[in-house]
PDB file of N, CA and C in Angstrom:
ATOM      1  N   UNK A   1       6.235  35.626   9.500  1.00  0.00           N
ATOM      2  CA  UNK A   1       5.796  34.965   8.294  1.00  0.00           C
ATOM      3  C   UNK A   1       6.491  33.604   8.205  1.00  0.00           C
ATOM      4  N   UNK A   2       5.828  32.511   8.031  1.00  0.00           N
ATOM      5  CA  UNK A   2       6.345  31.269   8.141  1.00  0.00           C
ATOM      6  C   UNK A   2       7.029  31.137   7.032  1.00  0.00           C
ATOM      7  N   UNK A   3       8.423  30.164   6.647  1.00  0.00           N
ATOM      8  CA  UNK A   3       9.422  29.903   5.293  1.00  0.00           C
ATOM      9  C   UNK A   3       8.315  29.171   4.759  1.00  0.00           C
ATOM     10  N   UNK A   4       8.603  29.145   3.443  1.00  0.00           N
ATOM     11  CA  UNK A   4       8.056  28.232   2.434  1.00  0.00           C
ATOM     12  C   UNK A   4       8.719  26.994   2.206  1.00  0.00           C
ATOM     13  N   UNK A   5       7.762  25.988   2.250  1.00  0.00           N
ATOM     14  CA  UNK A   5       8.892  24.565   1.801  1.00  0.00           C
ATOM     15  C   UNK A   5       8.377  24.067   0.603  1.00  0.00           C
ATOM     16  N   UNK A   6       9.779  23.208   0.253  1.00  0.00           N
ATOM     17  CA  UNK A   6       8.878  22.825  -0.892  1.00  0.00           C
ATOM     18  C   UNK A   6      10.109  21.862  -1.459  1.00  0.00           C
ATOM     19  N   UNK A   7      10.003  21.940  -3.242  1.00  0.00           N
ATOM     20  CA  UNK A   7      11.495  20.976  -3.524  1.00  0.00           C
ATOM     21  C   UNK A   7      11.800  21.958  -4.598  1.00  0.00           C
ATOM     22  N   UNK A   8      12.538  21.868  -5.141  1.00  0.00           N
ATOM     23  CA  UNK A   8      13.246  22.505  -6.187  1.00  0.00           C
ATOM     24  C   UNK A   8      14.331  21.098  -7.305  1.00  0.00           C
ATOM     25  N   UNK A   9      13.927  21.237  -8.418  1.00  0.00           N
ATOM     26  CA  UNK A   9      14.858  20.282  -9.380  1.00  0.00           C
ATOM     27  C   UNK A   9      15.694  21.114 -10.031  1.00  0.00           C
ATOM     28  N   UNK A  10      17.162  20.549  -9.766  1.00  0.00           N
ATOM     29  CA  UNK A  10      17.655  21.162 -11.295  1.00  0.00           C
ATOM     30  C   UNK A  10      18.604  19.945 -12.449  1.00  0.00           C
ATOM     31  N   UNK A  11      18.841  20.238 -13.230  1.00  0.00           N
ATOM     32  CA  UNK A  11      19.454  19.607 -14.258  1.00  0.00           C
ATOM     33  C   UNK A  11      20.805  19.546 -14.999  1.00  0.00           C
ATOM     34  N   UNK A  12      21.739  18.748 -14.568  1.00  0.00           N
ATOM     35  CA  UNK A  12      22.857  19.387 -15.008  1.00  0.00           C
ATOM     36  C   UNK A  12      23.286  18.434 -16.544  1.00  0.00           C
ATOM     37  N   UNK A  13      24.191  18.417 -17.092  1.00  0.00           N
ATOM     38  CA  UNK A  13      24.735  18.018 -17.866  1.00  0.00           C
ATOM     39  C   UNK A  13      26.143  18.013 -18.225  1.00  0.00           C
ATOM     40  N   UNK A  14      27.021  16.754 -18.006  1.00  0.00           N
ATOM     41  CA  UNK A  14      27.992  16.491 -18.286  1.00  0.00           C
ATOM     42  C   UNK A  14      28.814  16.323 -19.592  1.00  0.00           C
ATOM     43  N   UNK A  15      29.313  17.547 -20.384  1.00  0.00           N
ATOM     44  CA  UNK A  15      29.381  17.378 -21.706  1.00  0.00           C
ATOM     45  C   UNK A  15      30.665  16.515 -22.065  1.00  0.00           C
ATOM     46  N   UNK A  16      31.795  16.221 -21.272  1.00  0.00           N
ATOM     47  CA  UNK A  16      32.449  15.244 -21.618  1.00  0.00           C
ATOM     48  C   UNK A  16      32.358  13.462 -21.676  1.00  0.00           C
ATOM     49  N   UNK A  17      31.403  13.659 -20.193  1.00  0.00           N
ATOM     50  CA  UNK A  17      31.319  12.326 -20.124  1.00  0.00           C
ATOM     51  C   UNK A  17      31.881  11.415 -19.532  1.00  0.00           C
ATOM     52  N   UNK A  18      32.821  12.310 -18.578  1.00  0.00           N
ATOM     53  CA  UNK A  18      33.968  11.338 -17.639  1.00  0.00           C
ATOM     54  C   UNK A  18      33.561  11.372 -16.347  1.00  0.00           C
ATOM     55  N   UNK A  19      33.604  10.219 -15.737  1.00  0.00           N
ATOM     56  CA  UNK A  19      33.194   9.735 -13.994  1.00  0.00           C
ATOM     57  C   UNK A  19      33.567  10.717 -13.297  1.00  0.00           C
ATOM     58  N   UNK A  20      34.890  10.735 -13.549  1.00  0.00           N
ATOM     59  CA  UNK A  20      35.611  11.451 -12.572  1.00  0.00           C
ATOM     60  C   UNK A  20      35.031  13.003 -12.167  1.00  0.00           C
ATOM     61  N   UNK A  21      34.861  13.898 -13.014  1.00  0.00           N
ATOM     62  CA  UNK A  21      34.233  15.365 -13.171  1.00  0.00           C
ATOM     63  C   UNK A  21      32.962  15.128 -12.507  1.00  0.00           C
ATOM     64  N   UNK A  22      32.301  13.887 -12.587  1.00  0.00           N
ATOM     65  CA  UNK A  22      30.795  13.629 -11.874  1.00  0.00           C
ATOM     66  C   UNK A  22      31.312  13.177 -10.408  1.00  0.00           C
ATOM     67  N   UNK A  23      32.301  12.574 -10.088  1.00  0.00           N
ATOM     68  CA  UNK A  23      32.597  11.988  -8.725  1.00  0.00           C
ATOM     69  C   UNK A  23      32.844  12.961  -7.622  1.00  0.00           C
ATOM     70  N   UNK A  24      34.025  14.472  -8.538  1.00  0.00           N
ATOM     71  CA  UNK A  24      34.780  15.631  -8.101  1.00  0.00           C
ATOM     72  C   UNK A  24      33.261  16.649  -7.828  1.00  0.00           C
ATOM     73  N   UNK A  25      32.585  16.534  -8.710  1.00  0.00           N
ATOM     74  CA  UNK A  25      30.988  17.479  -8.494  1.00  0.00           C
ATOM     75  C   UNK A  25      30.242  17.391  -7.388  1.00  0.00           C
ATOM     76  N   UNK A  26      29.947  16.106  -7.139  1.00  0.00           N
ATOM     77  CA  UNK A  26      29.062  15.261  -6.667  1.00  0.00           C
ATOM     78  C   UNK A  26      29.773  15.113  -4.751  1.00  0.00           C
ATOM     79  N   UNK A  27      31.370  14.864  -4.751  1.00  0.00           N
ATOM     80  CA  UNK A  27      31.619  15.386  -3.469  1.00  0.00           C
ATOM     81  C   UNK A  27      31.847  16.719  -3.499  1.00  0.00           C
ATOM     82  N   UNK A  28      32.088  17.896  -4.158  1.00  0.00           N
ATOM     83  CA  UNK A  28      31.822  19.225  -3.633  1.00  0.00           C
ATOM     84  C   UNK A  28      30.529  19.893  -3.109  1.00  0.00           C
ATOM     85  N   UNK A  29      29.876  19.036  -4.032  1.00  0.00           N
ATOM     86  CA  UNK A  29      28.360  19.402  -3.541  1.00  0.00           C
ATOM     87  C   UNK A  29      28.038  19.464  -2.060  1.00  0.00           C
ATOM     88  N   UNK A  30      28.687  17.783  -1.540  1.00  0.00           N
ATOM     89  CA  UNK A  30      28.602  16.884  -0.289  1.00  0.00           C
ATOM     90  C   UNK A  30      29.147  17.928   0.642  1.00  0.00           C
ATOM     91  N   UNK A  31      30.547  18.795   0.595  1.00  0.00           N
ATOM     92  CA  UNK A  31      31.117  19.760   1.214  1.00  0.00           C
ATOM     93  C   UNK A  31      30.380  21.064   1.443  1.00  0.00           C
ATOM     94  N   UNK A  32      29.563  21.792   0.303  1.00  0.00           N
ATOM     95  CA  UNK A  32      29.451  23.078   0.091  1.00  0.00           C
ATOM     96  C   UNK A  32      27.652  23.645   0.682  1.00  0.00           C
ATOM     97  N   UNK A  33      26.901  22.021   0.493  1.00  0.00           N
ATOM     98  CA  UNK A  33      25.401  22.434   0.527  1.00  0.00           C
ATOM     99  C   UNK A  33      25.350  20.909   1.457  1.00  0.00           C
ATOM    100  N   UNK A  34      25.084  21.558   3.086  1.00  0.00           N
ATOM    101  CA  UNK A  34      25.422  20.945   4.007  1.00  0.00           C
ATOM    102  C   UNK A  34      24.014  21.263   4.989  1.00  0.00           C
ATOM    103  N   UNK A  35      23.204  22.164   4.190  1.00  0.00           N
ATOM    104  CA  UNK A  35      21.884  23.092   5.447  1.00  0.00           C
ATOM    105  C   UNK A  35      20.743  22.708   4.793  1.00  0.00           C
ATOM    106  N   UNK A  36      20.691  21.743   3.593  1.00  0.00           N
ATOM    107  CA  UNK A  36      19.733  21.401   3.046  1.00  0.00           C
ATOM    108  C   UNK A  36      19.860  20.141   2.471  1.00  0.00           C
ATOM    109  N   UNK A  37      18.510  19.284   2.787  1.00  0.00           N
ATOM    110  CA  UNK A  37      18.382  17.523   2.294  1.00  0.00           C
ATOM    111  C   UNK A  37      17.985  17.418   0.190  1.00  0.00           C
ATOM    112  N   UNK A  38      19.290  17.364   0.234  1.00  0.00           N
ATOM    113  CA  UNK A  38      19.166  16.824  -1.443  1.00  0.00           C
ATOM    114  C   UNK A  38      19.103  15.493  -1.832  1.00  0.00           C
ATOM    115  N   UNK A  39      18.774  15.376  -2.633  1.00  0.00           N
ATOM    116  CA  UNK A  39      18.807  13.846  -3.552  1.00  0.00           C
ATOM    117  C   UNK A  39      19.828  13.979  -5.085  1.00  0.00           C
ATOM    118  N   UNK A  40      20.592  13.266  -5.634  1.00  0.00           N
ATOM    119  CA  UNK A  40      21.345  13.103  -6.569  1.00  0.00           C
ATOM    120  C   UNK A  40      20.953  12.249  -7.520  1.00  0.00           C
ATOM    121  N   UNK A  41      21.026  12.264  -8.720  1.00  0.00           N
ATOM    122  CA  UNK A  41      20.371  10.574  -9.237  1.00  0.00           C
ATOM    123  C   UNK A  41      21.291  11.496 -10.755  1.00  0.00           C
ATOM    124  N   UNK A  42      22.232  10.520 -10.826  1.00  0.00           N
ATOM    125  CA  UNK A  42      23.218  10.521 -12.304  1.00  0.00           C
ATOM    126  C   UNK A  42      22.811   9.389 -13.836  1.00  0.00           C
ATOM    127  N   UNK A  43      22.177   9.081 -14.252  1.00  0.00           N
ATOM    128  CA  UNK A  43      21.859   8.606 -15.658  1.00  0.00           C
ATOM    129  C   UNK A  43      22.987   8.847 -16.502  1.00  0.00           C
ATOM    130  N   UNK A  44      23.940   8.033 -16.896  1.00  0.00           N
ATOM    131  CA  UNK A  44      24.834   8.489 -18.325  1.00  0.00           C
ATOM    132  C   UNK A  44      25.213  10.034 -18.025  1.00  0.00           C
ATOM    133  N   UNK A  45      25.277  10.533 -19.244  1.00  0.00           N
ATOM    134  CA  UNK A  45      25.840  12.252 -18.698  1.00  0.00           C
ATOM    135  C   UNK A  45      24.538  12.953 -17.828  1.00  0.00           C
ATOM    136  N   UNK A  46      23.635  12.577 -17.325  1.00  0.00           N
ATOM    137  CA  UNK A  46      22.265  13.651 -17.151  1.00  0.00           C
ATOM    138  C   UNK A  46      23.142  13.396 -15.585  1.00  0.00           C
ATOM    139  N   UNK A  47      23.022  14.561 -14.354  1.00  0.00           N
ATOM    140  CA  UNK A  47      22.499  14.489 -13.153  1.00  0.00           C
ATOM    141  C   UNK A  47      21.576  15.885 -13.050  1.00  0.00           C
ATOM    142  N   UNK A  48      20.573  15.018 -12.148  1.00  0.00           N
ATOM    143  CA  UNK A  48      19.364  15.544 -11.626  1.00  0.00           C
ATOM    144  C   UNK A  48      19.586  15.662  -9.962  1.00  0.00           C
ATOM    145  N   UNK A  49      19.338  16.789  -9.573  1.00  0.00           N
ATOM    146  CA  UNK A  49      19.478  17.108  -8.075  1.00  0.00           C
ATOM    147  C   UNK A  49      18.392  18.003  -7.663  1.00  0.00           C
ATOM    148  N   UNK A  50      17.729  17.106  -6.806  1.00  0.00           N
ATOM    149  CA  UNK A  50      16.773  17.818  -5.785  1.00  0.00           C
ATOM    150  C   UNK A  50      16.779  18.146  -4.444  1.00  0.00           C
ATOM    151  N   UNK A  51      16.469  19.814  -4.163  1.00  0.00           N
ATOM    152  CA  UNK A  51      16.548  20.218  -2.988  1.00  0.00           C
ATOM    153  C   UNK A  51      15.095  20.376  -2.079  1.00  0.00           C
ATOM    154  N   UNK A  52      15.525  19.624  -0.881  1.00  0.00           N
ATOM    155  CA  UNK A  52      14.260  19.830   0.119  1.00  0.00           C
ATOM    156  C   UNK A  52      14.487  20.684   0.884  1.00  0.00           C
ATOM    157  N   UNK A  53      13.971  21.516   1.650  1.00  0.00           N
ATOM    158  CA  UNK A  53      13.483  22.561   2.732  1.00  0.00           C
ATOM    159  C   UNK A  53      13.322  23.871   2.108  1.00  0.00           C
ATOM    160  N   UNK A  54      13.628  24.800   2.951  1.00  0.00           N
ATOM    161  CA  UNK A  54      13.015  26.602   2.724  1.00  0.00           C
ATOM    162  C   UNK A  54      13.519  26.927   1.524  1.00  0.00           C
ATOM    163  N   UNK A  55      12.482  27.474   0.742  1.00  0.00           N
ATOM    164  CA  UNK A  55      12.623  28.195  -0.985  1.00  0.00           C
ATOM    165  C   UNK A  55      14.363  29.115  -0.545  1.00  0.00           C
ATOM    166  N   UNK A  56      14.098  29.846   0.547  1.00  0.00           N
ATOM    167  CA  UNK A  56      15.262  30.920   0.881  1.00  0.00           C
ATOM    168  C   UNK A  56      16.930  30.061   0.289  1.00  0.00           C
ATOM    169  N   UNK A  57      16.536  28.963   0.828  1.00  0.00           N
ATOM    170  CA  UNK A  57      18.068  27.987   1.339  1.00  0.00           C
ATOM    171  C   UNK A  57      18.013  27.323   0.197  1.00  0.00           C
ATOM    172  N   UNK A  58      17.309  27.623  -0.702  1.00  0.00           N
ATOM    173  CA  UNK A  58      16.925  26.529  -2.126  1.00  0.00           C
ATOM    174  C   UNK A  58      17.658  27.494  -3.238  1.00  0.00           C
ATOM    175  N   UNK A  59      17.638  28.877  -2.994  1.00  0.00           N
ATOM    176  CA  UNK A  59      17.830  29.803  -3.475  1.00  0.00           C
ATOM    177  C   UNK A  59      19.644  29.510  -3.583  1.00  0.00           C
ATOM    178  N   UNK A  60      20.113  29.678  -2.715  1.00  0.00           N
ATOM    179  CA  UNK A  60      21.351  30.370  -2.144  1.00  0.00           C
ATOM    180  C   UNK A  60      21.884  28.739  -2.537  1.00  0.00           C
ATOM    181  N   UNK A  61      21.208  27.128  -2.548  1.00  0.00           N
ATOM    182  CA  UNK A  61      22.173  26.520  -2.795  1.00  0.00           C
ATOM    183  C   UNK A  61      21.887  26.215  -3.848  1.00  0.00           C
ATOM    184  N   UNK A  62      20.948  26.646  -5.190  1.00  0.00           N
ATOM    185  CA  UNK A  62      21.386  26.459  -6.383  1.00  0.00           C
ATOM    186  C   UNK A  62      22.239  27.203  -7.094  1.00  0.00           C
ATOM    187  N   UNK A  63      22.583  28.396  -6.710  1.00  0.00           N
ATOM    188  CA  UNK A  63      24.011  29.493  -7.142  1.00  0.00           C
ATOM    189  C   UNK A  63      25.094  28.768  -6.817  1.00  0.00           C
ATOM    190  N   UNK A  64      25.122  28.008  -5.771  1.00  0.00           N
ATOM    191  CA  UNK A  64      26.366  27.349  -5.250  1.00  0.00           C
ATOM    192  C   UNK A  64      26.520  25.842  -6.148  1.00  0.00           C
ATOM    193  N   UNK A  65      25.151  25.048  -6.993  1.00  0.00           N
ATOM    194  CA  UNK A  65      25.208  24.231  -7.329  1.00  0.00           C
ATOM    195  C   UNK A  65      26.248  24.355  -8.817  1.00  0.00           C
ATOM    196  N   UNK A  66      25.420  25.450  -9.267  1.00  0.00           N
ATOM    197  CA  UNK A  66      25.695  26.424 -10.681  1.00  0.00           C
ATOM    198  C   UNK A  66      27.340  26.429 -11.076  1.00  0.00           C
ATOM    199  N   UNK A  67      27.728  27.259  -9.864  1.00  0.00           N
ATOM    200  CA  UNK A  67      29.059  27.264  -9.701  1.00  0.00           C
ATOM    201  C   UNK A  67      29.423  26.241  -9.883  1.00  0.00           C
ATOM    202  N   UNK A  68      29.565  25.063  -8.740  1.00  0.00           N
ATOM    203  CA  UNK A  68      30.099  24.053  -9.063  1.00  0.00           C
ATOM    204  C   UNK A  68      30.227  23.376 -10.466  1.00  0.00           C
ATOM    205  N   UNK A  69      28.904  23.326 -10.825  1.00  0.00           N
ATOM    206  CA  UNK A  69      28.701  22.260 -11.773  1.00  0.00           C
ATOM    207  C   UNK A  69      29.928  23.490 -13.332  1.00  0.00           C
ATOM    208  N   UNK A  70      30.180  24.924 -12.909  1.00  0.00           N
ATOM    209  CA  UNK A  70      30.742  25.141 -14.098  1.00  0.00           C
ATOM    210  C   UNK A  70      32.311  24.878 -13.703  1.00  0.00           C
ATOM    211  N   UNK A  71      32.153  25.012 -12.612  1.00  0.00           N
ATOM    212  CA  UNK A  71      34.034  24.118 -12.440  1.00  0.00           C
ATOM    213  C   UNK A  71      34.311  23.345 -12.899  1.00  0.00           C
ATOM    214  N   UNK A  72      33.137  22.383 -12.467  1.00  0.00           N
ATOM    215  CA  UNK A  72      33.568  20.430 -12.735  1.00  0.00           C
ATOM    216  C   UNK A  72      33.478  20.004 -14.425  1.00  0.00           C
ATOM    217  N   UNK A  73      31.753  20.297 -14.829  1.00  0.00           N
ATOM    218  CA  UNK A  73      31.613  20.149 -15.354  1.00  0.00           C
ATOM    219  C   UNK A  73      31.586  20.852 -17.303  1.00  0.00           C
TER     220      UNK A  73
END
């Protein structure tokens, strides 16, 4: 059965508002979700991150995004 591709968005939100917690996020990400082509795009407190390739690997790195983002952010 062939993988499914596709993109996946998610939405985070920075409730303090400091660079730094977005800088510390933003390279863990760079470290942790390394098997799939994302895009980042930060607005004021909003970041938006999109994942490209297999739904499977889309799966497994938004739990890992989740996480992160409740460390940092």
């Amino acid at each position: 059965m062939p993988k499914r591709r596709g993109r996946k968005i998610l939405h985070f939100y920075n409730t303090s508002g400091d660079l730094n917690k977005i800088i510390l996020f933003l390279e863990d990400v760079q470290k942790k979700v390394n098997y799939l082509s994302l895009n980042a795009t930060v607005e004021g407190k909003d970041i938006k991150i999109t994942l490209f390739g297999p739904r499977d690997l889309q799966t497994l790195a938004s739990e890992r995004l989740r996480e992160l983002a409740n460390k940092h952010l």
